[in-house]
PDB file of N, CA and C in Angstrom:
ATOM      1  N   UNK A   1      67.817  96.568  88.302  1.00  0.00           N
ATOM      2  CA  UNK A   1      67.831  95.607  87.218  1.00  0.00           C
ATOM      3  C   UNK A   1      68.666  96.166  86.069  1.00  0.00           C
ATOM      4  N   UNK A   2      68.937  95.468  85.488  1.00  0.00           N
ATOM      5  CA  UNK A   2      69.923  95.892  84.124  1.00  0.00           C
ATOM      6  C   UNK A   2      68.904  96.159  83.125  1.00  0.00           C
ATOM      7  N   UNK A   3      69.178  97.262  82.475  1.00  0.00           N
ATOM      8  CA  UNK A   3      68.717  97.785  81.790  1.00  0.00           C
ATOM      9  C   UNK A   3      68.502  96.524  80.214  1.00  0.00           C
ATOM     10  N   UNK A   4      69.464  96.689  80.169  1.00  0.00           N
ATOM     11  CA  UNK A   4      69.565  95.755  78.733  1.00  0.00           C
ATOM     12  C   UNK A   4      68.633  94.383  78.684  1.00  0.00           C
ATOM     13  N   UNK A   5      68.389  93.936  79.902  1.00  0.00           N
ATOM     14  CA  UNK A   5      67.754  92.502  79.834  1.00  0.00           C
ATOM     15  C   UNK A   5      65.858  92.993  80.470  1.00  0.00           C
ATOM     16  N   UNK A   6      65.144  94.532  79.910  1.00  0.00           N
ATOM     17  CA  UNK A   6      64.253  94.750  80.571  1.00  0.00           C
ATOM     18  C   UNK A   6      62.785  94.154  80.207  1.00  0.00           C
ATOM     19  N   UNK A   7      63.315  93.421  78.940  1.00  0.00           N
ATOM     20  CA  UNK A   7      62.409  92.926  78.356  1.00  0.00           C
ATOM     21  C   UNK A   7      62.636  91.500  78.033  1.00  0.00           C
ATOM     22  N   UNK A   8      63.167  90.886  78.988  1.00  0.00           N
ATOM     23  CA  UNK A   8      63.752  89.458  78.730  1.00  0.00           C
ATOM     24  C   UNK A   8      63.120  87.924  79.816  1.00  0.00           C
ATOM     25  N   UNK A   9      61.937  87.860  79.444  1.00  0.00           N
ATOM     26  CA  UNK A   9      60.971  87.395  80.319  1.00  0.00           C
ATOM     27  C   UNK A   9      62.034  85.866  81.203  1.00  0.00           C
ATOM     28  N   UNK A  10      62.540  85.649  80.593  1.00  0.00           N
ATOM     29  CA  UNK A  10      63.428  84.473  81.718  1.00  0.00           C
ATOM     30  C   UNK A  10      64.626  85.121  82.431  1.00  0.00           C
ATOM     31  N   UNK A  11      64.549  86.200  82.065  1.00  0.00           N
ATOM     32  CA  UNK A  11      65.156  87.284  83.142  1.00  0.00           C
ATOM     33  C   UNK A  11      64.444  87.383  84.045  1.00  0.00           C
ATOM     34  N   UNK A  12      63.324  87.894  84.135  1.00  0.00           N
ATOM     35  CA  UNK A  12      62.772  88.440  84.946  1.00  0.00           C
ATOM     36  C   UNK A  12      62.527  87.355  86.401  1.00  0.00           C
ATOM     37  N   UNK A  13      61.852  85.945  84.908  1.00  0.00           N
ATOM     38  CA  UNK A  13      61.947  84.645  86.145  1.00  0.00           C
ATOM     39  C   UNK A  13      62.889  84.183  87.379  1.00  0.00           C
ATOM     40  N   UNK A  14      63.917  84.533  86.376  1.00  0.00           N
ATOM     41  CA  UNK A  14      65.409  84.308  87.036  1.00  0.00           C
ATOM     42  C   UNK A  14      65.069  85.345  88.434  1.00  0.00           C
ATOM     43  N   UNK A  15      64.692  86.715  88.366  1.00  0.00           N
ATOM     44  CA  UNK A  15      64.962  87.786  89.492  1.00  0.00           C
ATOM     45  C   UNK A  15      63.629  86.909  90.436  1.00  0.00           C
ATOM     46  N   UNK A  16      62.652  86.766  90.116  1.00  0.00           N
ATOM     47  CA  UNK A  16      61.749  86.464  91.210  1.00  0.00           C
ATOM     48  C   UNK A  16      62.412  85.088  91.911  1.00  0.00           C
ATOM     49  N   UNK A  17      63.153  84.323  91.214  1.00  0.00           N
ATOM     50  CA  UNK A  17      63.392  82.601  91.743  1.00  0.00           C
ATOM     51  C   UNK A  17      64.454  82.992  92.864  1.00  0.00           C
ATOM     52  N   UNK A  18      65.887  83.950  92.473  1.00  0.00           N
ATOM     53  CA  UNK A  18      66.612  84.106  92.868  1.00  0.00           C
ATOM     54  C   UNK A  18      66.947  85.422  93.560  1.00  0.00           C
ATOM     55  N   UNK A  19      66.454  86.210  92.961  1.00  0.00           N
ATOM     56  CA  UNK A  19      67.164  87.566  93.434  1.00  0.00           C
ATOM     57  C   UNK A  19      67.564  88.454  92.557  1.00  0.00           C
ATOM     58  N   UNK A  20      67.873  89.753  92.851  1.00  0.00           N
ATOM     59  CA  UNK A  20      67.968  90.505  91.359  1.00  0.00           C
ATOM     60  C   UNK A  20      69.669  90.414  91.824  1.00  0.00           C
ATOM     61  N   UNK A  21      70.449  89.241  91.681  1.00  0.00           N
ATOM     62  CA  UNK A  21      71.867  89.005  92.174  1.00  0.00           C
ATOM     63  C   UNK A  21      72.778  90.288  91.250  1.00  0.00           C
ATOM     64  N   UNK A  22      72.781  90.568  90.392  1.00  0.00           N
ATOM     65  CA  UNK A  22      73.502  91.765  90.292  1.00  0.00           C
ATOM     66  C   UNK A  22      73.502  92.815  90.757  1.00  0.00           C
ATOM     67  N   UNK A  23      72.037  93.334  91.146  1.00  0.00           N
ATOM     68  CA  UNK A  23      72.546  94.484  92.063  1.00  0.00           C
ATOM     69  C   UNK A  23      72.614  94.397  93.374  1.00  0.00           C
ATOM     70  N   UNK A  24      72.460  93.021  94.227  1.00  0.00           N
ATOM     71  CA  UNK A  24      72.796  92.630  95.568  1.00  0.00           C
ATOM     72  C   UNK A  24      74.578  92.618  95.590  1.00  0.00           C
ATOM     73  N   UNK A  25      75.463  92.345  94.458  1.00  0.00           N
ATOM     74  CA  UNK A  25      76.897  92.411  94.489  1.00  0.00           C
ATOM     75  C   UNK A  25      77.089  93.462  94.184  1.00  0.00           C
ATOM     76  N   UNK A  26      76.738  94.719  93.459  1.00  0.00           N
ATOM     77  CA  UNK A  26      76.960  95.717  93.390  1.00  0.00           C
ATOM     78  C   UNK A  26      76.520  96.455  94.529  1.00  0.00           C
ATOM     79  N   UNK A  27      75.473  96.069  95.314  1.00  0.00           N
ATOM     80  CA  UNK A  27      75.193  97.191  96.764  1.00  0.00           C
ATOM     81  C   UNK A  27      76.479  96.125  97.607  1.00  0.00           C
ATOM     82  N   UNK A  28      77.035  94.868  97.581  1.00  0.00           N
ATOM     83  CA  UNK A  28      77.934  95.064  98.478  1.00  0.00           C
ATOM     84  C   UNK A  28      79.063  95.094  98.552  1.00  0.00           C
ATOM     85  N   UNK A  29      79.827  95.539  96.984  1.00  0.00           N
ATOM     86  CA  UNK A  29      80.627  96.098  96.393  1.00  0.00           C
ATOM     87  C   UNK A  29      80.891  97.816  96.607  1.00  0.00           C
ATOM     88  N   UNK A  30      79.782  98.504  96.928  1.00  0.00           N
ATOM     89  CA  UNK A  30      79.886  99.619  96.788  1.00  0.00           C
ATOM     90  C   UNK A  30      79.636  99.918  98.853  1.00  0.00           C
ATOM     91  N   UNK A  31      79.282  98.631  99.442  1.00  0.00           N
ATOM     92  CA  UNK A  31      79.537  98.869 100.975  1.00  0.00           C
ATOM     93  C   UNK A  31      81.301  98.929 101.522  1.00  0.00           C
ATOM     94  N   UNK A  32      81.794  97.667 100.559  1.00  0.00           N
ATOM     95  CA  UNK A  32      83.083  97.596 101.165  1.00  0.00           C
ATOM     96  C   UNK A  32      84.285  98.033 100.665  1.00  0.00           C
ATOM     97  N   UNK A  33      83.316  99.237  99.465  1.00  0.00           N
ATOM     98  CA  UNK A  33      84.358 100.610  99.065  1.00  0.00           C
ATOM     99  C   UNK A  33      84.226 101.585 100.055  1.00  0.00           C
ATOM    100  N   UNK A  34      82.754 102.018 100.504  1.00  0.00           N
ATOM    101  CA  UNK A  34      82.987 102.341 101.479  1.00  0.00           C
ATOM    102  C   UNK A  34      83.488 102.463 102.629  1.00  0.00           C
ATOM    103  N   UNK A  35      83.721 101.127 102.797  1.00  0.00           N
ATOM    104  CA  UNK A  35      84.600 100.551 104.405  1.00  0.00           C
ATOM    105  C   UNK A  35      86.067 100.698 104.180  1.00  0.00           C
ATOM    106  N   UNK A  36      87.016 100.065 103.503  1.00  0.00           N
ATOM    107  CA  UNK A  36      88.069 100.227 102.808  1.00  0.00           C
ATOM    108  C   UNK A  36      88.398 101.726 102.860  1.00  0.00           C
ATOM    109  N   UNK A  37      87.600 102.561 101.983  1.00  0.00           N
ATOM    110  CA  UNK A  37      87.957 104.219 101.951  1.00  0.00           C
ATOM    111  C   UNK A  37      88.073 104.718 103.582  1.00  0.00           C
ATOM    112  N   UNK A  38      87.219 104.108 104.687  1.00  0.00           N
ATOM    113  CA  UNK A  38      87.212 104.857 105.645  1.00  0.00           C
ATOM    114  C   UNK A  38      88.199 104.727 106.475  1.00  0.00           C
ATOM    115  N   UNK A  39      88.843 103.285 106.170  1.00  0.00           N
ATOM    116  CA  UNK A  39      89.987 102.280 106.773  1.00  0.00           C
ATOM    117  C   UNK A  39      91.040 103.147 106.282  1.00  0.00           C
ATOM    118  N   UNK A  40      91.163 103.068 105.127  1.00  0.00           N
ATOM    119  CA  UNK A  40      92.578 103.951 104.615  1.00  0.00           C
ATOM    120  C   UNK A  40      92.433 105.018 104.909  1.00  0.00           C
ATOM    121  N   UNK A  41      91.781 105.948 104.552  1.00  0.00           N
ATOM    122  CA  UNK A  41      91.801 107.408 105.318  1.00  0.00           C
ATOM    123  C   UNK A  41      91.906 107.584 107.084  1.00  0.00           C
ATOM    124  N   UNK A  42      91.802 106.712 107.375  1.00  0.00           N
ATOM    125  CA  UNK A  42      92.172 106.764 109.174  1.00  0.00           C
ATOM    126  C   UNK A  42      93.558 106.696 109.712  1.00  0.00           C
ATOM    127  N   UNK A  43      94.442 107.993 109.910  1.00  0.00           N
ATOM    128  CA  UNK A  43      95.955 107.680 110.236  1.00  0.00           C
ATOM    129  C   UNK A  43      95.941 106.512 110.941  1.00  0.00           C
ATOM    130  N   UNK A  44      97.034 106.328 110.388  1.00  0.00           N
ATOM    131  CA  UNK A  44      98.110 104.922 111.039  1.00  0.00           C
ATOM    132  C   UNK A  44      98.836 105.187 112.022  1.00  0.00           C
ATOM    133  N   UNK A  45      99.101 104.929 112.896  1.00  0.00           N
ATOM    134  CA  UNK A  45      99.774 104.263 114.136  1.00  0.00           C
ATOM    135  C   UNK A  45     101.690 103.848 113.535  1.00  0.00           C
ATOM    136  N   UNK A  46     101.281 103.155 112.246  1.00  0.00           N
ATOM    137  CA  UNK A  46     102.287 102.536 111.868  1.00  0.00           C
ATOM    138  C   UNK A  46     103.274 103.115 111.426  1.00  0.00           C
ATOM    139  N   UNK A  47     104.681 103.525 111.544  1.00  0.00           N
ATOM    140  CA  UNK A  47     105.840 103.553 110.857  1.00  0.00           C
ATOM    141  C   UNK A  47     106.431 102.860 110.232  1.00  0.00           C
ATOM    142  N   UNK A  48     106.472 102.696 108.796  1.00  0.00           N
ATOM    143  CA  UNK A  48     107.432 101.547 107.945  1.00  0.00           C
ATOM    144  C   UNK A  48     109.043 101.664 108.876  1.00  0.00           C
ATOM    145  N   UNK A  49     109.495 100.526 108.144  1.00  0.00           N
ATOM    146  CA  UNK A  49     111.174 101.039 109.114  1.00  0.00           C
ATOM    147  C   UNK A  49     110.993  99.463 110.057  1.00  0.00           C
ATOM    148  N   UNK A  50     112.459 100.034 111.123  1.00  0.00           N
ATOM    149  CA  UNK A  50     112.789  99.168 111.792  1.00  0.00           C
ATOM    150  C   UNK A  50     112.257  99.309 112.824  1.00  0.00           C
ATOM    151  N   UNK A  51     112.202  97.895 113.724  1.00  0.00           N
ATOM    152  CA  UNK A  51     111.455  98.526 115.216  1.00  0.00           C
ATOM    153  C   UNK A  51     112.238  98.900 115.918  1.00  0.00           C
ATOM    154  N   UNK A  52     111.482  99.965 117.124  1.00  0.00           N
ATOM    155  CA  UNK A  52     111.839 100.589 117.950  1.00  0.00           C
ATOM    156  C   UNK A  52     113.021  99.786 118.917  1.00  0.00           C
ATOM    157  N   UNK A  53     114.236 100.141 119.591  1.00  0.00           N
ATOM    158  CA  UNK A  53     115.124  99.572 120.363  1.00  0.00           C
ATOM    159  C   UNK A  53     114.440  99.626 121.440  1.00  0.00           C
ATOM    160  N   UNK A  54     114.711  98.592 122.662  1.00  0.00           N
ATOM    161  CA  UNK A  54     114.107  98.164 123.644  1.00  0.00           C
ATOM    162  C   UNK A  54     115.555  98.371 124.449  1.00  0.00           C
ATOM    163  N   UNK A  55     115.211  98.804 125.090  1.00  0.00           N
ATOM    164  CA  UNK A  55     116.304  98.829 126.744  1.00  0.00           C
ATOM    165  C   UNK A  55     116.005  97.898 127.375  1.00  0.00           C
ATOM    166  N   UNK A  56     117.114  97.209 127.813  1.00  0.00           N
ATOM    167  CA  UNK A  56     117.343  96.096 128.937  1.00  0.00           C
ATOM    168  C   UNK A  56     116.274  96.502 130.305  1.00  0.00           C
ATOM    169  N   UNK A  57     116.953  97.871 130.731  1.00  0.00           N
ATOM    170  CA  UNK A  57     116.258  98.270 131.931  1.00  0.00           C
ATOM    171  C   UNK A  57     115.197  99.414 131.721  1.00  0.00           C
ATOM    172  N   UNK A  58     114.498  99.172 130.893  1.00  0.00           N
ATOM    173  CA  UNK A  58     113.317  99.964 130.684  1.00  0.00           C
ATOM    174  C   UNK A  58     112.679 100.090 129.336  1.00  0.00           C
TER     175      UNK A  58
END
Protein backbone atom coordinates (compact mmCIF):
# COMPACT_ATOMS: atom_id res chain seq x y z
CA UNK A 1 0.00 0.00 0.00
CA UNK A 2 1.23 3.51 -0.39
CA UNK A 3 2.36 4.91 2.30
CA UNK A 4 0.97 8.39 1.93
CA UNK A 5 -2.76 7.35 1.60
CA UNK A 6 -2.39 5.06 5.13
CA UNK A 7 -4.85 6.81 6.72
CA UNK A 8 -7.31 7.56 4.00
CA UNK A 9 -10.43 5.52 4.78
CA UNK A 10 -11.89 5.60 0.99
CA UNK A 11 -8.60 4.36 0.22
CA UNK A 12 -8.69 1.68 1.96
CA UNK A 13 -12.44 0.98 0.56
CA UNK A 14 -11.13 1.40 -2.76
CA UNK A 15 -8.27 -1.65 -1.87
CA UNK A 16 -10.94 -4.09 -0.47
CA UNK A 17 -13.60 -3.31 -3.66
CA UNK A 18 -10.78 -3.52 -6.09
CA UNK A 19 -7.46 -4.49 -5.29
CA UNK A 20 -4.47 -2.84 -3.89
CA UNK A 21 -4.00 -1.98 -8.03
CA UNK A 22 -0.79 -0.20 -7.46
CA UNK A 23 1.17 -2.65 -6.21
CA UNK A 24 -0.37 -5.46 -8.56
CA UNK A 25 1.34 -3.02 -11.59
CA UNK A 26 4.30 -2.59 -9.81
CA UNK A 27 4.78 -6.58 -9.04
CA UNK A 28 4.16 -6.83 -12.85
CA UNK A 29 6.33 -4.18 -13.81
CA UNK A 30 9.10 -5.44 -11.85
CA UNK A 31 8.26 -9.28 -13.51
CA UNK A 32 8.78 -8.01 -17.03
CA UNK A 33 12.05 -6.19 -15.97
CA UNK A 34 12.93 -9.20 -15.05
CA UNK A 35 12.08 -11.02 -18.26
CA UNK A 36 13.41 -8.31 -20.62
CA UNK A 37 16.90 -8.28 -18.50
CA UNK A 38 17.11 -12.06 -19.04
CA UNK A 39 16.10 -11.68 -22.85
CA UNK A 40 18.79 -9.11 -23.42
CA UNK A 41 21.49 -10.66 -21.58
CA UNK A 42 21.08 -13.97 -23.66
CA UNK A 43 23.64 -13.82 -26.77
CA UNK A 44 22.19 -13.32 -30.02
CA UNK A 45 22.37 -15.49 -32.86
CA UNK A 46 22.01 -12.23 -34.77
CA UNK A 47 24.56 -10.27 -36.85
CA UNK A 48 23.53 -6.67 -37.88
CA UNK A 49 24.81 -6.38 -41.61
CA UNK A 50 23.89 -7.95 -44.76
CA UNK A 51 22.69 -11.45 -45.27
CA UNK A 52 24.69 -14.22 -45.77
CA UNK A 53 25.30 -15.13 -49.82
CA UNK A 54 23.57 -18.25 -50.86
CA UNK A 55 25.16 -20.48 -53.57
CA UNK A 56 23.21 -21.65 -56.43
CA UNK A 57 24.62 -25.17 -55.78
CA UNK A 58 24.77 -25.34 -52.17
Amino acid sequence: MIPAFDDTPIYHRLIIERGDVPAQVKGEAERIKRDLDRVMSTPSSFTPGLPAQRSFFG
